[in-house]
C-alpha atoms as a PDB file:
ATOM      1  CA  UNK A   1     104.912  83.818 223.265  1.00  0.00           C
ATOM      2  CA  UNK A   2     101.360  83.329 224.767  1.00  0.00           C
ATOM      3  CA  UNK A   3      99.641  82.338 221.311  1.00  0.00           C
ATOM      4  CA  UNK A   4      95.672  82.122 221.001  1.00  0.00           C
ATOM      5  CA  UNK A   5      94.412  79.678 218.929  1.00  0.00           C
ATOM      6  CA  UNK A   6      90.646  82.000 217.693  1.00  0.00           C
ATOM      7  CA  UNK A   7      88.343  79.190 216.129  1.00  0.00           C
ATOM      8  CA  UNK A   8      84.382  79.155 215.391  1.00  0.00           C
ATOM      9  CA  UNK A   9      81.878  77.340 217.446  1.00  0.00           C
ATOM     10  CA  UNK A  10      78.880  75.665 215.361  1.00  0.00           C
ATOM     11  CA  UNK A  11      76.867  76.333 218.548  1.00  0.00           C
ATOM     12  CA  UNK A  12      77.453  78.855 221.213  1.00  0.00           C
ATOM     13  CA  UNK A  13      78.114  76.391 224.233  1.00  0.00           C
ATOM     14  CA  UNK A  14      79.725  73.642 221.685  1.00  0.00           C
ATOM     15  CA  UNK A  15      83.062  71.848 223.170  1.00  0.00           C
ATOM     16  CA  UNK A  16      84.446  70.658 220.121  1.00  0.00           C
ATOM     17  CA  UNK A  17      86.396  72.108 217.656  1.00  0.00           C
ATOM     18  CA  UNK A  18      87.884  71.252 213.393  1.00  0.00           C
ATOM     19  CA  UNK A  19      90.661  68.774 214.110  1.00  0.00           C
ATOM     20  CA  UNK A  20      92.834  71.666 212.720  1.00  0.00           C
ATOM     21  CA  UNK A  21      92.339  73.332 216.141  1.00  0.00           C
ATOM     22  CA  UNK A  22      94.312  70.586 218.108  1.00  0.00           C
ATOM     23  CA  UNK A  23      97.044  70.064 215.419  1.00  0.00           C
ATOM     24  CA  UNK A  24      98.107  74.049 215.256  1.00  0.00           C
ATOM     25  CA  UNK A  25      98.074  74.243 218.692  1.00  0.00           C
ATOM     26  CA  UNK A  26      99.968  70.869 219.338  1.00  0.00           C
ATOM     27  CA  UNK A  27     102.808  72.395 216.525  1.00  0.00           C
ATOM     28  CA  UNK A  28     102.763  75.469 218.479  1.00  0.00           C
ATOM     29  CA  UNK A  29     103.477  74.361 222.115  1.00  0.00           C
ATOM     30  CA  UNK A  30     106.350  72.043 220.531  1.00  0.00           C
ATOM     31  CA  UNK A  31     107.629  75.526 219.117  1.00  0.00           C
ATOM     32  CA  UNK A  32     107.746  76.487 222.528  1.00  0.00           C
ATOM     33  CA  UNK A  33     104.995  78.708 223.101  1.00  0.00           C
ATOM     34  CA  UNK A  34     102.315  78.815 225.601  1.00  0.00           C
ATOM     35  CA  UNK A  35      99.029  77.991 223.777  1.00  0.00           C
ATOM     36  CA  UNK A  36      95.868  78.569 224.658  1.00  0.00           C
ATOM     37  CA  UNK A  37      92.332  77.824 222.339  1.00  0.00           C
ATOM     38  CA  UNK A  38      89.505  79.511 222.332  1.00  0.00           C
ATOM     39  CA  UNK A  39      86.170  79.472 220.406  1.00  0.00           C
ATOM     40  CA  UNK A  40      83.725  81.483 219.612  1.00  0.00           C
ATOM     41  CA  UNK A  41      79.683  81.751 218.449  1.00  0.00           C
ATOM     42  CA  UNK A  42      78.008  85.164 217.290  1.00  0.00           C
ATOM     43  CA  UNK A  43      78.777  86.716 220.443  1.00  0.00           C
ATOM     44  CA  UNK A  44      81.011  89.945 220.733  1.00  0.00           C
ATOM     45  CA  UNK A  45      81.021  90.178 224.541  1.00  0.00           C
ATOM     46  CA  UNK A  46      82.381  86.522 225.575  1.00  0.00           C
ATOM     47  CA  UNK A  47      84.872  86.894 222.318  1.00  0.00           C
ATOM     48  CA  UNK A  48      86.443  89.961 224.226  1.00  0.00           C
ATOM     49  CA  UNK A  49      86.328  88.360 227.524  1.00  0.00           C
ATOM     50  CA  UNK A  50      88.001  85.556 226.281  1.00  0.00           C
ATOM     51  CA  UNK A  51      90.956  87.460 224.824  1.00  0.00           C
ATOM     52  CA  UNK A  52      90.989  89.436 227.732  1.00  0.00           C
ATOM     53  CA  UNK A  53      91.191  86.471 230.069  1.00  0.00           C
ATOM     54  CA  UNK A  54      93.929  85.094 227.720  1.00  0.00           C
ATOM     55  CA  UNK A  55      96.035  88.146 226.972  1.00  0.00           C
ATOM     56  CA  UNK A  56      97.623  86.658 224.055  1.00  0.00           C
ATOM     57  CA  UNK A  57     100.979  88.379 222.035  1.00  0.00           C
ATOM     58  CA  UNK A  58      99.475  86.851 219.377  1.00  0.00           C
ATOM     59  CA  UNK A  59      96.465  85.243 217.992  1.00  0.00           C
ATOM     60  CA  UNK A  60      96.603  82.118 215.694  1.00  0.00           C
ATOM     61  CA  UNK A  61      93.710  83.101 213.678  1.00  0.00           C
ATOM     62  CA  UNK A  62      91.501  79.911 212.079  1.00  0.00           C
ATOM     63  CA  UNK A  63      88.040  82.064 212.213  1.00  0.00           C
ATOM     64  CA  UNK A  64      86.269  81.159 209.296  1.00  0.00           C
ATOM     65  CA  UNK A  65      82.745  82.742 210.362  1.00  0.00           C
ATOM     66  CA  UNK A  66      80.788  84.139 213.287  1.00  0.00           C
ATOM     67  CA  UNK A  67      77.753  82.712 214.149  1.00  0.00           C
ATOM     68  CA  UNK A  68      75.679  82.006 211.421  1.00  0.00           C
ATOM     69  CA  UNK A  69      77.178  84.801 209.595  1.00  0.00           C
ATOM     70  CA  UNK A  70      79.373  83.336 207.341  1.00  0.00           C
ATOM     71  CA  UNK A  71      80.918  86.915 206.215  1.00  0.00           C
ATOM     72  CA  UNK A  72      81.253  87.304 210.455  1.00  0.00           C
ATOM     73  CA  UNK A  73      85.522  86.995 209.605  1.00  0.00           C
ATOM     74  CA  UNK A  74      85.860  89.846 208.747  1.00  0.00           C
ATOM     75  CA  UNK A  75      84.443  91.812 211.841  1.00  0.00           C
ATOM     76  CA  UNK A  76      86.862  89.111 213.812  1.00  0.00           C
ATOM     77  CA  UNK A  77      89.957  90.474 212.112  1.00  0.00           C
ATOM     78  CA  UNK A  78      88.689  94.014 212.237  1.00  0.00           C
ATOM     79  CA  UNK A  79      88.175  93.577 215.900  1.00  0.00           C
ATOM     80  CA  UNK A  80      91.811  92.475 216.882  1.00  0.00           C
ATOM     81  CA  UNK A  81      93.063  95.515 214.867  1.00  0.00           C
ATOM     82  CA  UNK A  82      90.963  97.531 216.901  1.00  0.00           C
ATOM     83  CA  UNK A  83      91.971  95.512 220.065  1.00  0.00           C
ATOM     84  CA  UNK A  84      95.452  95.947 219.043  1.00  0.00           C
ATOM     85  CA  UNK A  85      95.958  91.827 218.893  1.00  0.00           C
ATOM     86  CA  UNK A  86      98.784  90.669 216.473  1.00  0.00           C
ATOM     87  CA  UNK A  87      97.186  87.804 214.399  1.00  0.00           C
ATOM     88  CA  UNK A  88      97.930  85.783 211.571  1.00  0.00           C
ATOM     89  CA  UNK A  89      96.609  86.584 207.787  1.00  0.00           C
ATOM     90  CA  UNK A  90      94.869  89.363 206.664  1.00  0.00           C
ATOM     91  CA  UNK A  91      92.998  92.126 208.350  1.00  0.00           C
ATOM     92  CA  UNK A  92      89.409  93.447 207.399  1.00  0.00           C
ATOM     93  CA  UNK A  93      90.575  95.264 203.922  1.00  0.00           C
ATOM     94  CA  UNK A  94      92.142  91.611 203.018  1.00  0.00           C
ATOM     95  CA  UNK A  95      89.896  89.500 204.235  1.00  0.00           C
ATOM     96  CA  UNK A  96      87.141  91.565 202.188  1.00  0.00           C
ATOM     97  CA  UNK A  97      88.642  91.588 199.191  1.00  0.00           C
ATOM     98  CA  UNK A  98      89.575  88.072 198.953  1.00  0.00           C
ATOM     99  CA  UNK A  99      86.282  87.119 200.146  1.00  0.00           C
ATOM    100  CA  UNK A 100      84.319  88.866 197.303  1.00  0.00           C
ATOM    101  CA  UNK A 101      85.229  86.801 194.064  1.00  0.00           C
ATOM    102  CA  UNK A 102      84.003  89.169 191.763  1.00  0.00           C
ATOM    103  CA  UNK A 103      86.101  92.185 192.683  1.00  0.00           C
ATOM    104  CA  UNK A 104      89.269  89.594 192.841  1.00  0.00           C
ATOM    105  CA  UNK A 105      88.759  88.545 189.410  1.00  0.00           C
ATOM    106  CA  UNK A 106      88.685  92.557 188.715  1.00  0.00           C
ATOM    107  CA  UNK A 107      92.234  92.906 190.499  1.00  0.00           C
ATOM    108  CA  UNK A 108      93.430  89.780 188.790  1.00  0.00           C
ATOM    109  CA  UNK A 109      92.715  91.453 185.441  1.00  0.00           C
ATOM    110  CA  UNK A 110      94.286  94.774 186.679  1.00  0.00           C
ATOM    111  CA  UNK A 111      97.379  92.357 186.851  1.00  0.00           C
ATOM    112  CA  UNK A 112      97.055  90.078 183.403  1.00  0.00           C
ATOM    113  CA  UNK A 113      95.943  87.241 185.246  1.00  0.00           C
ATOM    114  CA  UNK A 114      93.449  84.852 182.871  1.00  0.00           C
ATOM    115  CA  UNK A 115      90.620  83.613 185.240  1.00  0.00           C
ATOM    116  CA  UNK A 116      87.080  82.505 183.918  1.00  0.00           C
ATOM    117  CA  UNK A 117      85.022  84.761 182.144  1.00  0.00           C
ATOM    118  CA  UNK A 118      81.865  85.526 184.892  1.00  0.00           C
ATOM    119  CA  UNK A 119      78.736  87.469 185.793  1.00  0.00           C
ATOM    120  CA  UNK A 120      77.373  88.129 189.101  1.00  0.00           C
ATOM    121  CA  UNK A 121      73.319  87.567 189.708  1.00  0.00           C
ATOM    122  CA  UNK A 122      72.577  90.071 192.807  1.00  0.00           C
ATOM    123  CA  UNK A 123      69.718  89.038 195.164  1.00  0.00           C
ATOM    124  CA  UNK A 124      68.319  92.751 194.340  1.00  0.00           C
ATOM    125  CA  UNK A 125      68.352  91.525 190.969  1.00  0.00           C
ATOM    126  CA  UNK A 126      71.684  93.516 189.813  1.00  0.00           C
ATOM    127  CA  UNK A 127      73.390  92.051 186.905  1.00  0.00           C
ATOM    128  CA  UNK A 128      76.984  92.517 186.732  1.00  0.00           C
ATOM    129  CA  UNK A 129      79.043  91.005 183.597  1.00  0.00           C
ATOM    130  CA  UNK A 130      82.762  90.507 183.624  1.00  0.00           C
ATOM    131  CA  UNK A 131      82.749  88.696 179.978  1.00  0.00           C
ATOM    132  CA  UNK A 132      80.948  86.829 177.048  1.00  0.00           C
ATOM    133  CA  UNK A 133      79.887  84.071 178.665  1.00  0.00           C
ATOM    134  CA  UNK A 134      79.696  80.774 177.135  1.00  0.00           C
ATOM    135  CA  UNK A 135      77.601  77.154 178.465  1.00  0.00           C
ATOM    136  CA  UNK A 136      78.541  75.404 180.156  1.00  0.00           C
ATOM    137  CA  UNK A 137      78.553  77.082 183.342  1.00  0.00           C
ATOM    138  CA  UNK A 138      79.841  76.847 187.208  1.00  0.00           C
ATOM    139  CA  UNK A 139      77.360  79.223 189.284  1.00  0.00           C
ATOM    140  CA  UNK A 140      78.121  79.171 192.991  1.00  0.00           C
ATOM    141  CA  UNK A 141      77.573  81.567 195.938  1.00  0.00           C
ATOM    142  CA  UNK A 142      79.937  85.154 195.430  1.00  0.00           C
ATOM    143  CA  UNK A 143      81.343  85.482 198.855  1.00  0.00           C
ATOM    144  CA  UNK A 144      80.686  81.760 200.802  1.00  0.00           C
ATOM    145  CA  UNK A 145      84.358  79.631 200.891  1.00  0.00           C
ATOM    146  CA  UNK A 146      84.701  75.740 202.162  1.00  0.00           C
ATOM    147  CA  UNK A 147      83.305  75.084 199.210  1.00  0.00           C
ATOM    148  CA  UNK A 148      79.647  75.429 200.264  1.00  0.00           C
ATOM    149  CA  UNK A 149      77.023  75.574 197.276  1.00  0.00           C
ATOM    150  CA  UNK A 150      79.851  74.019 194.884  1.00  0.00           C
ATOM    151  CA  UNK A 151      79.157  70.320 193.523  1.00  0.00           C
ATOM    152  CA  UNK A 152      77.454  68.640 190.607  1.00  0.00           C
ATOM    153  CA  UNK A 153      74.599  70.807 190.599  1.00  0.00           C
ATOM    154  CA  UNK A 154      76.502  73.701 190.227  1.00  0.00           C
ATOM    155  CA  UNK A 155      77.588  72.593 186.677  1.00  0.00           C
ATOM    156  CA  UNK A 156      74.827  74.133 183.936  1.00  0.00           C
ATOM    157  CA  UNK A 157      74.100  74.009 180.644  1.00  0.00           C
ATOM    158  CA  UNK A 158      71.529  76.052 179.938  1.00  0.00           C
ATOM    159  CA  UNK A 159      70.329  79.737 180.917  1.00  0.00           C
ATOM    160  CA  UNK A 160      67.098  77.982 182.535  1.00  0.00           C
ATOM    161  CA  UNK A 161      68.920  75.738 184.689  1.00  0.00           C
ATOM    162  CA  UNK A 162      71.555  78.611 185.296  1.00  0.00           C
ATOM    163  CA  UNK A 163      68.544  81.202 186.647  1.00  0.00           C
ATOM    164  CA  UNK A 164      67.336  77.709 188.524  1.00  0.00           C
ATOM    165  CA  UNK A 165      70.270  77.706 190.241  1.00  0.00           C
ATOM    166  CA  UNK A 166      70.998  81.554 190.933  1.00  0.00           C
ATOM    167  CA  UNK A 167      67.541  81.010 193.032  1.00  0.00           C
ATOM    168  CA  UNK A 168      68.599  78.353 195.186  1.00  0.00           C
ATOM    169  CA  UNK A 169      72.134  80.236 195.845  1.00  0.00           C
ATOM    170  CA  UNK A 170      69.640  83.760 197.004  1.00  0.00           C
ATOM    171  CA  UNK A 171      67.528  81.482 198.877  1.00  0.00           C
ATOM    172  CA  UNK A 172      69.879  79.309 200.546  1.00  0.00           C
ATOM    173  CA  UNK A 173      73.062  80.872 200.987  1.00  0.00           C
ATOM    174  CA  UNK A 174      71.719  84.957 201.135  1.00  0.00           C
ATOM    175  CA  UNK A 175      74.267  85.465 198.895  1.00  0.00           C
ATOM    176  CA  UNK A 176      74.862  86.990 194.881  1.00  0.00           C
ATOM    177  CA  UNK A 177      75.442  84.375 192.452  1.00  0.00           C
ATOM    178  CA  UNK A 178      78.740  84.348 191.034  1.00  0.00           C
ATOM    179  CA  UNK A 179      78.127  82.305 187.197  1.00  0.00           C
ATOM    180  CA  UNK A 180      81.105  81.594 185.725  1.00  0.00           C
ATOM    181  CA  UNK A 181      82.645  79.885 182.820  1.00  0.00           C
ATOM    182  CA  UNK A 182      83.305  75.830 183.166  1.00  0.00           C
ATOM    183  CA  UNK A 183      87.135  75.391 182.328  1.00  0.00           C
ATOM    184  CA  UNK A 184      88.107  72.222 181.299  1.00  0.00           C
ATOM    185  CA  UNK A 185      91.110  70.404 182.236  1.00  0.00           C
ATOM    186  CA  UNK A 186      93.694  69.095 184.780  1.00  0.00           C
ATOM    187  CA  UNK A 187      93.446  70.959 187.990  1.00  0.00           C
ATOM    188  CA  UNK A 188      96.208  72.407 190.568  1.00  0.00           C
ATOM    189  CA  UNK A 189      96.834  73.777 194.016  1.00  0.00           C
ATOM    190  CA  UNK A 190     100.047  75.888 194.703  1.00  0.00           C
ATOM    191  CA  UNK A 191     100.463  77.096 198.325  1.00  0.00           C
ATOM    192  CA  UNK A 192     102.051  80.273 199.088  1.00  0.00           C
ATOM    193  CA  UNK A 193     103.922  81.394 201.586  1.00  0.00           C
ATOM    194  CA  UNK A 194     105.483  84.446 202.935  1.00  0.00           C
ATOM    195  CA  UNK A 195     104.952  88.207 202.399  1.00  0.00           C
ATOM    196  CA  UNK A 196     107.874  89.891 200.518  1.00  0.00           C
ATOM    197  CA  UNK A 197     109.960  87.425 199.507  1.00  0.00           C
ATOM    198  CA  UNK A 198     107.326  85.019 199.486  1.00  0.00           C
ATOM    199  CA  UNK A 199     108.240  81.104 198.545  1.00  0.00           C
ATOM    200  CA  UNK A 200     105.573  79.198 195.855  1.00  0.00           C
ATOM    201  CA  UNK A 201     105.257  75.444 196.986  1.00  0.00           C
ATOM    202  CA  UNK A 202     105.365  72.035 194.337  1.00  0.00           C
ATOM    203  CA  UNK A 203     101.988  72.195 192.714  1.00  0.00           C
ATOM    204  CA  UNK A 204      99.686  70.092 194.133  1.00  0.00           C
ATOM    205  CA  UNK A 205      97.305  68.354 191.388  1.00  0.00           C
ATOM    206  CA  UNK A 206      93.427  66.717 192.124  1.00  0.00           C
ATOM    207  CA  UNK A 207      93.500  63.304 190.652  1.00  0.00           C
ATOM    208  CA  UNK A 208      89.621  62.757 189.244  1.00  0.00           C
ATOM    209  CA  UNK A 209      90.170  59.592 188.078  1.00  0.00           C
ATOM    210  CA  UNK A 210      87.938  57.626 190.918  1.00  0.00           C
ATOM    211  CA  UNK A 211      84.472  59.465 190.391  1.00  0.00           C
ATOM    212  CA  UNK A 212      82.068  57.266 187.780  1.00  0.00           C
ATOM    213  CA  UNK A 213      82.123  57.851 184.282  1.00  0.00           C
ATOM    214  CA  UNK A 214      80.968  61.168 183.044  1.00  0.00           C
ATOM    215  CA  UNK A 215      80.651  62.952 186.674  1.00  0.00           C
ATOM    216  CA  UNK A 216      82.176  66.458 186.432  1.00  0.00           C
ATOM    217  CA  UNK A 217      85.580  67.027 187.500  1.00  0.00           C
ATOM    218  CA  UNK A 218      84.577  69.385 190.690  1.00  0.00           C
ATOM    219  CA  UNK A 219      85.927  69.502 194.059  1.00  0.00           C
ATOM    220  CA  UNK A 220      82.945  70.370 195.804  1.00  0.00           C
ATOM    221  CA  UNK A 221      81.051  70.085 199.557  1.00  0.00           C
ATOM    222  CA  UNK A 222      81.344  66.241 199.280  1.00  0.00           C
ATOM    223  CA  UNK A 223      84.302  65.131 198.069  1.00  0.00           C
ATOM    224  CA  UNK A 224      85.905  67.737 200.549  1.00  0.00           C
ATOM    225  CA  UNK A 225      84.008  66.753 203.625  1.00  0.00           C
ATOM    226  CA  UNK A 226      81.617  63.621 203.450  1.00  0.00           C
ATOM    227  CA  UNK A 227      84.315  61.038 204.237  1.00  0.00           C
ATOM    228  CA  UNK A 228      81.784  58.021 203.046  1.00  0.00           C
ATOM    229  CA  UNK A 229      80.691  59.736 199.852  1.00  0.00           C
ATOM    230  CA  UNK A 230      81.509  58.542 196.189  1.00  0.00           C
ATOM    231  CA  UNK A 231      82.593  61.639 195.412  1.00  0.00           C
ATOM    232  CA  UNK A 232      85.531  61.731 198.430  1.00  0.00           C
ATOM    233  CA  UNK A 233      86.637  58.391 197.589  1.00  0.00           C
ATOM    234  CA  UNK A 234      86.875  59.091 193.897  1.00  0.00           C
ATOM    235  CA  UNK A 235      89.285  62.317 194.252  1.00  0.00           C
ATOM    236  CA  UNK A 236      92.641  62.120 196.075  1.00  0.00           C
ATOM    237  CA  UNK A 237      95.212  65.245 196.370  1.00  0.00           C
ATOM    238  CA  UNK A 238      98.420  63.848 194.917  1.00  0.00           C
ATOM    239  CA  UNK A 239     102.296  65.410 194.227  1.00  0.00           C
ATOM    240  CA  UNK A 240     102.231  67.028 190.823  1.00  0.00           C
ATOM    241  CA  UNK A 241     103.877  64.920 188.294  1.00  0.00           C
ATOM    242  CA  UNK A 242     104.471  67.632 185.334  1.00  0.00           C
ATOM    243  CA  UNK A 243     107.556  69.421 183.416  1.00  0.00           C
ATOM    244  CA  UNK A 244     109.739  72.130 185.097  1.00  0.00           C
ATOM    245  CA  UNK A 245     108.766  74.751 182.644  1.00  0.00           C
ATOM    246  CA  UNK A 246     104.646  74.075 183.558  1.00  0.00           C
ATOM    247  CA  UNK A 247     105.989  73.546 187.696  1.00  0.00           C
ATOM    248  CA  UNK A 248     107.565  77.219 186.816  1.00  0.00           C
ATOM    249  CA  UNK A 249     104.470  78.362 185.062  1.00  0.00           C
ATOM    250  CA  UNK A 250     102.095  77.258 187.956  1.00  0.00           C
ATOM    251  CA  UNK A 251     104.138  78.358 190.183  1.00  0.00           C
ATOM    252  CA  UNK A 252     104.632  82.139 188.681  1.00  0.00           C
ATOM    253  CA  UNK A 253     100.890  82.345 188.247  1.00  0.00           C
ATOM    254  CA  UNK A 254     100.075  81.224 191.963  1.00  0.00           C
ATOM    255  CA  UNK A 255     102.933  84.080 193.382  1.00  0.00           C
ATOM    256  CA  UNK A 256     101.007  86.957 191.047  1.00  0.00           C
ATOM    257  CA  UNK A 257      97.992  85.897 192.157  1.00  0.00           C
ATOM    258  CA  UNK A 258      98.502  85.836 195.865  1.00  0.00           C
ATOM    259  CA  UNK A 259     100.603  89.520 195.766  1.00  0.00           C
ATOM    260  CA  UNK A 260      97.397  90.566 193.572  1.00  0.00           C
ATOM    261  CA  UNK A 261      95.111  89.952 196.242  1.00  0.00           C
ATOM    262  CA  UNK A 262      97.600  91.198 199.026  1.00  0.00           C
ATOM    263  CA  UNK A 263      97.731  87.999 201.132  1.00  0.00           C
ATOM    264  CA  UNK A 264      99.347  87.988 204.137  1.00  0.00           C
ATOM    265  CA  UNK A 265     101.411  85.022 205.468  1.00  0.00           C
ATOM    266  CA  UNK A 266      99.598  82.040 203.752  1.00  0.00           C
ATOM    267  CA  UNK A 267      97.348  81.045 201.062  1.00  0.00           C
ATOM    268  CA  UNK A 268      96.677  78.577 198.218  1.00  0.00           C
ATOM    269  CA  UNK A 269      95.929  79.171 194.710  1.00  0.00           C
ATOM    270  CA  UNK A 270      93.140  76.944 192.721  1.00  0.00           C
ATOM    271  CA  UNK A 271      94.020  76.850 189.126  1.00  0.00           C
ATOM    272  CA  UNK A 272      92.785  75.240 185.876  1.00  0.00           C
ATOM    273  CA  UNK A 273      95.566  73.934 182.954  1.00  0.00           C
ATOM    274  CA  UNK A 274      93.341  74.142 179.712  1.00  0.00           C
ATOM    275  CA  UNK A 275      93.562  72.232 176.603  1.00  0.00           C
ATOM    276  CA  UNK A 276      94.987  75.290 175.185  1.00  0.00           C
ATOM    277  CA  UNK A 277      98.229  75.053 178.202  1.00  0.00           C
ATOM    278  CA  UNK A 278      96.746  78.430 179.423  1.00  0.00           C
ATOM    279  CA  UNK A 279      96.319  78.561 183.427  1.00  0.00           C
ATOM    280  CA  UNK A 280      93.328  80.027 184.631  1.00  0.00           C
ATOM    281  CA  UNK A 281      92.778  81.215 188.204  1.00  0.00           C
ATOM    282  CA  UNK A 282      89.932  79.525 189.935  1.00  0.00           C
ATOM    283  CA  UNK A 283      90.316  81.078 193.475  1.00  0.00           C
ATOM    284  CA  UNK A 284      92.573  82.550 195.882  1.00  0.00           C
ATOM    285  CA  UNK A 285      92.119  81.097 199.272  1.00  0.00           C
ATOM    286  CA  UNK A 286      94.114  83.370 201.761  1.00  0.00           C
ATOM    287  CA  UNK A 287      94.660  81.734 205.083  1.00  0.00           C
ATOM    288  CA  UNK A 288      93.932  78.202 203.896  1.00  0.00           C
ATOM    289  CA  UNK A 289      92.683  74.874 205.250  1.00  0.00           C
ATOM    290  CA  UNK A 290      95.468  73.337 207.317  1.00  0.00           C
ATOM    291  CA  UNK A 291      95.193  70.204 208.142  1.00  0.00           C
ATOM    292  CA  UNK A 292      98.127  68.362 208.142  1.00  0.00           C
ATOM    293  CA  UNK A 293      97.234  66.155 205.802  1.00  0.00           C
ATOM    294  CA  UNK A 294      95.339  68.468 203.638  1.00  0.00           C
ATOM    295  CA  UNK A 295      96.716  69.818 200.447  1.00  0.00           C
ATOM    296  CA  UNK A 296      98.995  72.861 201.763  1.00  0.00           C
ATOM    297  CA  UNK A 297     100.834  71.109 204.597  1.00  0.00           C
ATOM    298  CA  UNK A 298     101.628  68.188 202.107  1.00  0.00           C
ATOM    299  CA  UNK A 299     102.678  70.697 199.413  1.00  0.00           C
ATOM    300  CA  UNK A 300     104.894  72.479 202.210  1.00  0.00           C
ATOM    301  CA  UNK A 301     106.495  69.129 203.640  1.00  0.00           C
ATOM    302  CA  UNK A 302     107.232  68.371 199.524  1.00  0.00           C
ATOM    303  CA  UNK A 303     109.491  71.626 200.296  1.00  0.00           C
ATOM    304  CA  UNK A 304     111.126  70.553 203.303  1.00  0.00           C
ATOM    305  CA  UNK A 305     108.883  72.319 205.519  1.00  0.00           C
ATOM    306  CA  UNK A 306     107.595  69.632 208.259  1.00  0.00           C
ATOM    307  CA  UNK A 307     104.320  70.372 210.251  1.00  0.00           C
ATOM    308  CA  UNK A 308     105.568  71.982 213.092  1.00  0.00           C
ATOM    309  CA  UNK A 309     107.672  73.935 211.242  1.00  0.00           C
ATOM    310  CA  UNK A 310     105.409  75.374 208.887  1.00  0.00           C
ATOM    311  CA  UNK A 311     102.828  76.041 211.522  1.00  0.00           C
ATOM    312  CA  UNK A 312     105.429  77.817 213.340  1.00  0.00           C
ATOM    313  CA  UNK A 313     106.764  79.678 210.385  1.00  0.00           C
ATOM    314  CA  UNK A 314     103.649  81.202 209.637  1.00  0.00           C
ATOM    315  CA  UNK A 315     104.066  82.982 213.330  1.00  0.00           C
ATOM    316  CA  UNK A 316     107.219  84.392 212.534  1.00  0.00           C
ATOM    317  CA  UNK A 317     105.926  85.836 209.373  1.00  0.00           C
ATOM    318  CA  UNK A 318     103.234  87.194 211.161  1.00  0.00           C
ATOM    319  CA  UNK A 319     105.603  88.813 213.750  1.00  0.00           C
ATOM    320  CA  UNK A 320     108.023  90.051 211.593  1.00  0.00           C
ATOM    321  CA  UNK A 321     104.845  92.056 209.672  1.00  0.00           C
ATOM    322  CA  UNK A 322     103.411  93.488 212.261  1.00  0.00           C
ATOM    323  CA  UNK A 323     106.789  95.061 213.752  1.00  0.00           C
ATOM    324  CA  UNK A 324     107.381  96.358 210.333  1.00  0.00           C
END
């Protein structure tokens, strides 16, 4: 097929793309497909010339934002539904729903699903409560993803601090505050992937151990993406190393989670195991990060699912979804 790869442009005339750009398309053309890239920055008119100039069967879709509008993903998906462009993950409805935290956690309850108890600080001032909350606290932007707004500052323990914080999300990110309860405990990744039928990867675990003595046990901005930071060196993604009956557990949990939120094709499920052996849904990141040596592509090669393949597999799933 003639596959675009649709990525984000930090600036409108940038030339450089994620490294994730290069290493999907690279897996693609040794799939056999004719792969093209193109990027895109806040403007609708060159993002239809582009696909217009491309004519793609299908679009390999790695849009995470448009513009400065980091909600602008889900206007890209609506747009190739209106275009009529077969693309990978979600479309607008999805991509919405996953998006807004507080109305997953909703759908995860619909479904029996344990998940922090939360409340949601509006910028116009609306308080919504999903629960009894109790300190200490993570508060983080509702809708924002890449974990932007999340690191030690986004631990509280105390309502002044909390309302502190709820400020600097509003001013900083435009965005509700989403306050929710700190759980405790070792923490996994499970990729997903598939639609019906869909396969649960080996759990993927965060090994803490490297961050200084008493610094919270958070993933955030840093240790994600500041390669010279303390907090990057002191976390590493490893294998899971735990008992078939918790693998099964995890596993279970990531699969209801990801049908819950009606992901398409791909996604990864962020979960807590407390002291109590409950699981506890952090997040449920639909069309996830992948980097090849990120956490889903080394979860998926655990599975027997090498690079290229899983890249490629994802198409097919796509495909096979859209001709249904």
């Amino acid at each position: 097929m003639n596959i675009t790869v649709l990525t984000y442009l930090e600036k409108e005339k940038a030339r450089s793309y994620d490294e994730v750009v290069g290493q999907v398309a690279e897996a693609l053309r040794r799939g056999g497909h004719n792969v093209s890239v193109l990027g895109a920055h806040g403007n609708v008119k060159a993002l239809i010339a582009g696909l217009s100039r491309r004519n793609p069967d299908m679009v390999f879709n790695l849009m995470e934002m448009f513009g400065d509008n980091i909600f602008g993903d889900v206007a890209v998906v609506g747009l190739l539904d209106l275009v009529g462009i077969t693309h990978t993950g979600g479309g607008p409805g999805e991509v919405y729903l996953q998006q807004d935290k507080a109305l997953a956690k909703k759908l995860l309850a619909y479904e029996k699903i344990r998940f922090p108890d939360f409340a949601v600080f509006g910028r116009d001032a609306d308080l919504e409560t999903g629960g009894n909350l109790r300190m200490p606290l993570f508060v983080k932007p509702l809708r924002a993803d890449g974990s932007l707004g999340i690191g030690a500052s986004a631990l509280v323990h105390d309502a002044t601090d909390m309302m502190k914080r709820v400020r600097v999300i509003h001013q900083q990110f435009h965005d509700a505050a989403l306050a929710e309860e700190y759980i405790e405990g070792r923490e996994f990744y499970v990729g997903v992937l598939g639609n019906h039928g869909a396969q649960a990867f080996p759990p993927i675990e965060m090994d803490f151990s490297g961050l200084a003595d008493g610094a919270p046990h958070v993933l955030g901005k840093k240790a994600k993406w500041s390669k010279g930071s303390a907090e990057y060196k002191g976390t590493r993604a490893v294998l899971a190393d735990v008992s078939d009956e918790l693998r099964a557990r995890l596993q279970k949990t990531a699969l209801d989670a990801y049908r819950a939120l009606r992901v398409r094709d791909y996604g990864r499920v962020d979960m807590r195991l407390a002291p109590t052996n409950d699981i506890y849904v952090l997040e449920v990141n639909a069309s996830c990060y992948l980097e090849q040596s990120g956490e889903y592509a080394t979860a998926a090669a655990a599975a027997g699912l090498d690079y290229p393949a899983l890249i490629n597999k994802i198409v097919e799933l796509a495909v096979a979804r859209q001709q249904k």
